[in-house]
N, C-alpha and C. Protein backbone atom coordinates (compact mmCIF):
# COMPACT_ATOMS: atom_id res chain seq x y z
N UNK A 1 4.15 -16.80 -2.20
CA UNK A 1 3.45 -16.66 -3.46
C UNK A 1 4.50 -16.48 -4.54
N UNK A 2 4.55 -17.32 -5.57
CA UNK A 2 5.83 -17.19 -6.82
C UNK A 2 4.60 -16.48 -7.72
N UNK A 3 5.83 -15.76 -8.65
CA UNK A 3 5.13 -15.52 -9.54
C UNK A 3 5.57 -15.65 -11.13
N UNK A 4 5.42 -15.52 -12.23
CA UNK A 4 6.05 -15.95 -13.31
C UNK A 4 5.52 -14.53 -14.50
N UNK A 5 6.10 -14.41 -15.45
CA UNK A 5 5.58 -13.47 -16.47
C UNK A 5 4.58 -13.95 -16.71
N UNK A 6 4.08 -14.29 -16.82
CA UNK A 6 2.58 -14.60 -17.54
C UNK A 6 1.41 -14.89 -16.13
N UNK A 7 2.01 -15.11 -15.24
CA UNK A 7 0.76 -15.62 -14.08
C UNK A 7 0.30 -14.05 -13.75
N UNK A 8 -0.70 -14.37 -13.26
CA UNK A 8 -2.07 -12.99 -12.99
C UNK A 8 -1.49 -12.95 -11.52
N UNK A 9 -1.48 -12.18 -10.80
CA UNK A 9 -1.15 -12.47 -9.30
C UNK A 9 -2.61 -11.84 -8.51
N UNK A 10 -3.50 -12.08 -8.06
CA UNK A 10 -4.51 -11.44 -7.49
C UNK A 10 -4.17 -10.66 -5.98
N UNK A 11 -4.41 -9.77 -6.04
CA UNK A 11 -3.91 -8.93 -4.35
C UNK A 11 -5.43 -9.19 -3.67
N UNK A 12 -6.74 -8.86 -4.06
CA UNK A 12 -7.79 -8.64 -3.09
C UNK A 12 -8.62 -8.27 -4.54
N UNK A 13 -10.31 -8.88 -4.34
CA UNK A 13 -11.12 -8.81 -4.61
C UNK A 13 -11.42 -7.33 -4.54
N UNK A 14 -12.04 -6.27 -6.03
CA UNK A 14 -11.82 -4.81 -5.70
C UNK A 14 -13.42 -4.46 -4.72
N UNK A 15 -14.28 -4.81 -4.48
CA UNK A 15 -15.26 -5.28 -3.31
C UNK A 15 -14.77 -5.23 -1.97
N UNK A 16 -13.21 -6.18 -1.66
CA UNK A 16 -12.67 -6.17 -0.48
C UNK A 16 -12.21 -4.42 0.07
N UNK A 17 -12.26 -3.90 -0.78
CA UNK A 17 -11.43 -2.45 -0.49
C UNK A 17 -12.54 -1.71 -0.86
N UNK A 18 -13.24 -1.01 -0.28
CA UNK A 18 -13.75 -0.02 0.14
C UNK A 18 -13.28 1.33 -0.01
N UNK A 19 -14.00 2.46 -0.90
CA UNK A 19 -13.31 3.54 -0.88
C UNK A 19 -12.55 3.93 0.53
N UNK A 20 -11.67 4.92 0.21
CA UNK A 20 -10.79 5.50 1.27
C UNK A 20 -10.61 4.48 2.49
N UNK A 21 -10.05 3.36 1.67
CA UNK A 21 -9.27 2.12 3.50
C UNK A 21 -8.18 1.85 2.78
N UNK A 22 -7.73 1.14 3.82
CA UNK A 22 -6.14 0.50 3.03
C UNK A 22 -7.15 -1.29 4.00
N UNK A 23 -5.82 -1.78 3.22
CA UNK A 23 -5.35 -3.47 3.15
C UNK A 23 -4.10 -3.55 2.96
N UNK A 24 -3.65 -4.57 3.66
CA UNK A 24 -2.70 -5.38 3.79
C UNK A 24 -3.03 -6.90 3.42
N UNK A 25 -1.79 -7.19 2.43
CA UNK A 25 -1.49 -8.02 2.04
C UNK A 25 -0.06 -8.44 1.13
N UNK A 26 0.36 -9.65 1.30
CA UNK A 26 1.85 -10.32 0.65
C UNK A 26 1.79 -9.87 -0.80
N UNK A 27 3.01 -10.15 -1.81
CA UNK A 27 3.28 -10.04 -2.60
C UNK A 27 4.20 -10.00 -3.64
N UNK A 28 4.77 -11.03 -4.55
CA UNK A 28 5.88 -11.00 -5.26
C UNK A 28 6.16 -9.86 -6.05
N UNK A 29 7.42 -8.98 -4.71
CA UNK A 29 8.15 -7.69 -5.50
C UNK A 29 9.70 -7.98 -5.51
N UNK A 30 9.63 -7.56 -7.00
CA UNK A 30 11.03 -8.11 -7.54
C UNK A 30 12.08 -9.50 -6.70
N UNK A 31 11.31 -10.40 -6.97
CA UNK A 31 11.78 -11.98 -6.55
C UNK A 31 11.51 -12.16 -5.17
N UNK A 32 11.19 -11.54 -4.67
CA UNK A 32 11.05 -11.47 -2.76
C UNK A 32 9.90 -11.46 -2.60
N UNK A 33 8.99 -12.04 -1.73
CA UNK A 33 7.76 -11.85 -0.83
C UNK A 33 7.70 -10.83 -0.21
N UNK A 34 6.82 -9.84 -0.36
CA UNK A 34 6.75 -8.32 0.31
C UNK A 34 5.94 -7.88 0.81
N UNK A 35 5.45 -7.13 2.23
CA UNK A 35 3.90 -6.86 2.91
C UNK A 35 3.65 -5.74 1.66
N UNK A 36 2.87 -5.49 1.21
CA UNK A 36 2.35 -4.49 0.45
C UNK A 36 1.02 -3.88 1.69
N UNK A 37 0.68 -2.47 1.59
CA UNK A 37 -0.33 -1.93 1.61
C UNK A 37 -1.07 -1.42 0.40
N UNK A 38 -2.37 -1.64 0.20
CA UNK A 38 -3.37 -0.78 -1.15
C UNK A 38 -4.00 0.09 -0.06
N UNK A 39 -4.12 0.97 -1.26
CA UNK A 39 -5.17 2.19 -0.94
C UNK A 39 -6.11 2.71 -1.93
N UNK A 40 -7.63 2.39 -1.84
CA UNK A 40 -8.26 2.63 -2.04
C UNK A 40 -8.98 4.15 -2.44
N UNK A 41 -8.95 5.10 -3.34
CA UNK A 41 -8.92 6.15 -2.72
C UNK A 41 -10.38 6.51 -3.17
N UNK A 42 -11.16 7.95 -2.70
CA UNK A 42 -12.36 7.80 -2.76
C UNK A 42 -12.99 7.61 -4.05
N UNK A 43 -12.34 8.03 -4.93
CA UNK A 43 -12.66 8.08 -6.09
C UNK A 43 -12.64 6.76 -7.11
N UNK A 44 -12.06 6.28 -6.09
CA UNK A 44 -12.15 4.22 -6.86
C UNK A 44 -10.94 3.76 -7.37
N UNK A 45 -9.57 4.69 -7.42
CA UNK A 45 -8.36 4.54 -7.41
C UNK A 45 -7.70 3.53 -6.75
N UNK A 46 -6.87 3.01 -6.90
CA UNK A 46 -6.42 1.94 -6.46
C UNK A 46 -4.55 2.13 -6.52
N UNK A 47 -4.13 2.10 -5.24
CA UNK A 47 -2.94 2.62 -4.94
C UNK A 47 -2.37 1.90 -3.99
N UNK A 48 -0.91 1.18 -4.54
CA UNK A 48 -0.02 0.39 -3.36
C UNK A 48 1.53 0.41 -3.28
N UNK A 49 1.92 0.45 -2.18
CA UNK A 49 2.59 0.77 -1.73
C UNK A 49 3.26 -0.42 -0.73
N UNK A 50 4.97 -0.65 -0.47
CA UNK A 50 5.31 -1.33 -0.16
C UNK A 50 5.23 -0.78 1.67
N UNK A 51 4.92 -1.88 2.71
CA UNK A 51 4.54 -1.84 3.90
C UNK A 51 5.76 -1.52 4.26
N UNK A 52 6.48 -0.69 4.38
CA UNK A 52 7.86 -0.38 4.71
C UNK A 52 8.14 1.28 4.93
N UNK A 53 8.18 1.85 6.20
CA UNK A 53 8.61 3.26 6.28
C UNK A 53 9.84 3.70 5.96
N UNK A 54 9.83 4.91 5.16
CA UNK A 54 11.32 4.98 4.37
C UNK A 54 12.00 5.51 5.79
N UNK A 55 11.79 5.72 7.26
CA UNK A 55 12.51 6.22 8.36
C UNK A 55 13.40 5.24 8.60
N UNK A 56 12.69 4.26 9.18
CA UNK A 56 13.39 3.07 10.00
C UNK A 56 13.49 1.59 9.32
N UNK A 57 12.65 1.29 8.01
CA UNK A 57 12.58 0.41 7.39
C UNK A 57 11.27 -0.62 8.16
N UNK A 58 10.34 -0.17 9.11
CA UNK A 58 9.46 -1.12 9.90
C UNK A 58 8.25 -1.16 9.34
N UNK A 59 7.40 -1.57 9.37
CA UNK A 59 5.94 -1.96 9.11
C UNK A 59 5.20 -0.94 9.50
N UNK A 60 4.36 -0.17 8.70
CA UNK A 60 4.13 0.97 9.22
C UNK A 60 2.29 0.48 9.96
N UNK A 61 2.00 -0.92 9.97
CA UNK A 61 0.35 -1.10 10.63
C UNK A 61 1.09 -1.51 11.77
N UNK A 62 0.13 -1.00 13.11
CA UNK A 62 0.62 -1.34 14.11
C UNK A 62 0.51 -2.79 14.79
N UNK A 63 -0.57 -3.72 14.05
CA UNK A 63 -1.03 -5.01 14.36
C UNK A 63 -1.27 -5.66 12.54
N UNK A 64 -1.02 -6.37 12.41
CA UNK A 64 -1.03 -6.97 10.78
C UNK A 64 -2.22 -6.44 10.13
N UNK A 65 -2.23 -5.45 9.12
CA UNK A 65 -3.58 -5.08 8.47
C UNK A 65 -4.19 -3.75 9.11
N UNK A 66 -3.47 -3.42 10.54
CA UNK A 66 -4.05 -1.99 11.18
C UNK A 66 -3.42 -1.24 10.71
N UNK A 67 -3.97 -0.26 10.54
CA UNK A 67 -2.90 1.04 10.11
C UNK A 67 -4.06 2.31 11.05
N UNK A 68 -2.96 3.22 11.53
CA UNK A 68 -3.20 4.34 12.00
C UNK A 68 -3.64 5.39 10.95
N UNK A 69 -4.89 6.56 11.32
CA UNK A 69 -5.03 7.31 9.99
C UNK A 69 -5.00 8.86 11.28
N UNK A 70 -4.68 9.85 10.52
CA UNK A 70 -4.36 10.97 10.94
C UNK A 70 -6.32 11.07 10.78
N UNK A 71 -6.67 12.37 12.32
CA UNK A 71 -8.20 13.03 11.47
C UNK A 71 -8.31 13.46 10.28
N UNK A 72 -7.35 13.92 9.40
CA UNK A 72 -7.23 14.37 8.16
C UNK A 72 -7.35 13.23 7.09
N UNK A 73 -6.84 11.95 7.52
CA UNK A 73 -7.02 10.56 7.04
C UNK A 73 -5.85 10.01 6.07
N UNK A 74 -4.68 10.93 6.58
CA UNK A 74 -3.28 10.40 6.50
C UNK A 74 -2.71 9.50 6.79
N UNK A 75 -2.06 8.49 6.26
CA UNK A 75 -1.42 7.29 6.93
C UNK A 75 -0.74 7.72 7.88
N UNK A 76 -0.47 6.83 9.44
CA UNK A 76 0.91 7.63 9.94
C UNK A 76 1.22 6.45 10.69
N UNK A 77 3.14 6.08 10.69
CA UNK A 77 3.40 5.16 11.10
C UNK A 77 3.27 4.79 12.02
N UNK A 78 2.98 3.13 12.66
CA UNK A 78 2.92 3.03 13.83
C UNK A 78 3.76 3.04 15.00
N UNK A 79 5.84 3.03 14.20
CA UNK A 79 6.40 3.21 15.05
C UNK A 79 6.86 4.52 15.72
N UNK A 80 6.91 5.56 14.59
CA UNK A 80 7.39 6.82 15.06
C UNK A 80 6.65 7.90 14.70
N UNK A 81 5.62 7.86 14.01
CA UNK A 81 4.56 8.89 13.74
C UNK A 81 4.83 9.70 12.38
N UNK A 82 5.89 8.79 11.19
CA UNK A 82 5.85 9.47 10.18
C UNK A 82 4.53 9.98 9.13
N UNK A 83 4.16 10.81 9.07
CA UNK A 83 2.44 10.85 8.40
C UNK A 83 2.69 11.15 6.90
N UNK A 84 1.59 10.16 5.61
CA UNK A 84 2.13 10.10 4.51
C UNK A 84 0.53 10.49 4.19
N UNK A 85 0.87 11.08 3.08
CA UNK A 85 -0.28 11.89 2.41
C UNK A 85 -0.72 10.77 1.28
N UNK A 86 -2.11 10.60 1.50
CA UNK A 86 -3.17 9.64 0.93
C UNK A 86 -3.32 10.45 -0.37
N UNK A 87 -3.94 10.29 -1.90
CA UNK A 87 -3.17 8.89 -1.93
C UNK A 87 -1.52 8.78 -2.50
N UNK A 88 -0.78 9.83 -2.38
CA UNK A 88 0.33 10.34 -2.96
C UNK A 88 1.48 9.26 -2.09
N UNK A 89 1.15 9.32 -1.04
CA UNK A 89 2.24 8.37 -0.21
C UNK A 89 3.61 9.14 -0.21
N UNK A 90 3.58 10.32 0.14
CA UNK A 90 4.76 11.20 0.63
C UNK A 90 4.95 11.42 2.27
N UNK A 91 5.34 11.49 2.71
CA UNK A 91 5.51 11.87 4.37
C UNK A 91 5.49 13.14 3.91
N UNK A 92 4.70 13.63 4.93
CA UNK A 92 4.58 15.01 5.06
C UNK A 92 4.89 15.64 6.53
N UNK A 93 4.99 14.79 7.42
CA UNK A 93 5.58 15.45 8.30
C UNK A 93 5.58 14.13 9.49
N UNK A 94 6.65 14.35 10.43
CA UNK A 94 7.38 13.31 11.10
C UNK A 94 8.75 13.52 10.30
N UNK A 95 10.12 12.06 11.05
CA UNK A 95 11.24 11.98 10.75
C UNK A 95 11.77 11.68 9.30
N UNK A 96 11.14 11.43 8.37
CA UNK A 96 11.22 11.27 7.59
C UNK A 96 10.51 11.87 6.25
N UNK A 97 10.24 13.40 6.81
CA UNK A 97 9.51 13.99 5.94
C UNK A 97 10.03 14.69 4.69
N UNK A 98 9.79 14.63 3.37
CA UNK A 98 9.95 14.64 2.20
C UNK A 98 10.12 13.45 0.96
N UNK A 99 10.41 12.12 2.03
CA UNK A 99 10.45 11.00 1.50
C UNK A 99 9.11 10.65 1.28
N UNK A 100 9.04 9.23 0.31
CA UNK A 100 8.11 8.34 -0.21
C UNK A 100 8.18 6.93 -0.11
N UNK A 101 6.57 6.67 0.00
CA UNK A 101 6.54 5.29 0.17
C UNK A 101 6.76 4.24 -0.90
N UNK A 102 7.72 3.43 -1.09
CA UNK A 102 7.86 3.26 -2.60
C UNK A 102 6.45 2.52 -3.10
N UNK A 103 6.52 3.23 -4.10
CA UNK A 103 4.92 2.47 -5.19
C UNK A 103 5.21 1.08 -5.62
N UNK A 104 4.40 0.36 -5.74
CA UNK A 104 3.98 -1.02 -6.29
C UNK A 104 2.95 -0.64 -7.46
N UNK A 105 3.62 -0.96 -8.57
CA UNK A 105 3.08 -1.02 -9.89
C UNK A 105 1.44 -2.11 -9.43
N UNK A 106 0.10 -1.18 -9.59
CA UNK A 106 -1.29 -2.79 -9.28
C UNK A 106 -2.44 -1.89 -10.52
N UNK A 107 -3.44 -2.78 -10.88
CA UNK A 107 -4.21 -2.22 -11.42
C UNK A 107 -5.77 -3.30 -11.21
N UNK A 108 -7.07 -2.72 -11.71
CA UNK A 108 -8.08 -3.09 -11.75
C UNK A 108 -8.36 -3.69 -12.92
N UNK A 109 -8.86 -5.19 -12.83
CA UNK A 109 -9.54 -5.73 -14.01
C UNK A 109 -9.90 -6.59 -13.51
N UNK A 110 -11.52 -6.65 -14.17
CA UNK A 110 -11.98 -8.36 -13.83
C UNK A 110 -13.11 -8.18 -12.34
N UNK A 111 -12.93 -7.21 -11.35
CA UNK A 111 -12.83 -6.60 -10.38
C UNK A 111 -12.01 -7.20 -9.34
N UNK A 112 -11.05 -7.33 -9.79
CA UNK A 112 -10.36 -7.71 -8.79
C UNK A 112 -8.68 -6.45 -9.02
N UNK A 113 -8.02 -6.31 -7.51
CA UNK A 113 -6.73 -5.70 -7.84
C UNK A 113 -5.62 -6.57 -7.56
N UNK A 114 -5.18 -6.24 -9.13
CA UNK A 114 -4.11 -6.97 -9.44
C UNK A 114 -2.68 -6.59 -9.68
N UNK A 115 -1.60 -7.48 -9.28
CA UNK A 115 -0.19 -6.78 -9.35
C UNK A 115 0.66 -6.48 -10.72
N UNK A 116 1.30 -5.28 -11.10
CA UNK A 116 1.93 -5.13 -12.50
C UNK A 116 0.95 -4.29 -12.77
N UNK A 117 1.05 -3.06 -14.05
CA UNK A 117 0.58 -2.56 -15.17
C UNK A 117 -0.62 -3.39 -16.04
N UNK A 118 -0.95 -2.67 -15.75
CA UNK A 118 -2.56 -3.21 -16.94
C UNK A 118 -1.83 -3.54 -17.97
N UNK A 119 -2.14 -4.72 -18.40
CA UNK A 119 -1.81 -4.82 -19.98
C UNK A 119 -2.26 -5.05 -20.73
């Protein structure tokens, strides 16, 4: 997916995301194609995050689009059990706890979520 200053980049229909789930999906971050995760949060927030654990650098869904949720409903990685606090995206506990998941600038319009700052 390229993207240009002016092109709209669409991530997912805001319908597709359902309070409190995540999605997976691609995305042009800073010149590179990148797995992004969104998170939905209950309140209709819309929050993403690059698919990348700050531990080991791996994919934190254990099958493309799965992601593990703590009973508390914490993300937690699928390789080593780092657990990141919804929708803040901090590890809170596992190997890598005090770190963050880096954010992806997305916002709502149109109903759809889209990549970049509202403008």
């Amino acid at each position: 997916m390229s993207s240009s200053l002016n092109e709209t980049v669409v991530l997912v229909p805001l319908e597709g995301l359902p309070p409190d789930s995540l999605h997976a999906c691609d995305a042009p971050v800073d010149g590179e194609n990148e797995p992004l995760i969104l998170y939905r949060d209950p309140q209709g927030g819309v929050r993403a995050w690059l698919n990348v654990c700050p531990h080991a650098g791996r994919r934190l869904d254990f099958a493309p689009g799965r992601f593990l949720r703590s009973k508390g409903g914490d993300l937690v990685c699928a390789v080593h059990g780092a657990t990141f606090a919804l929708p803040q995206g901090n590890c809170v506990a596992g190997p890598c706890r005090g770190d963050c998941l880096r954010a992806v600038p997305v916002h709502v319009a149109d109903g759809e979520v889209r990549l970049g700052e509202a403008g």
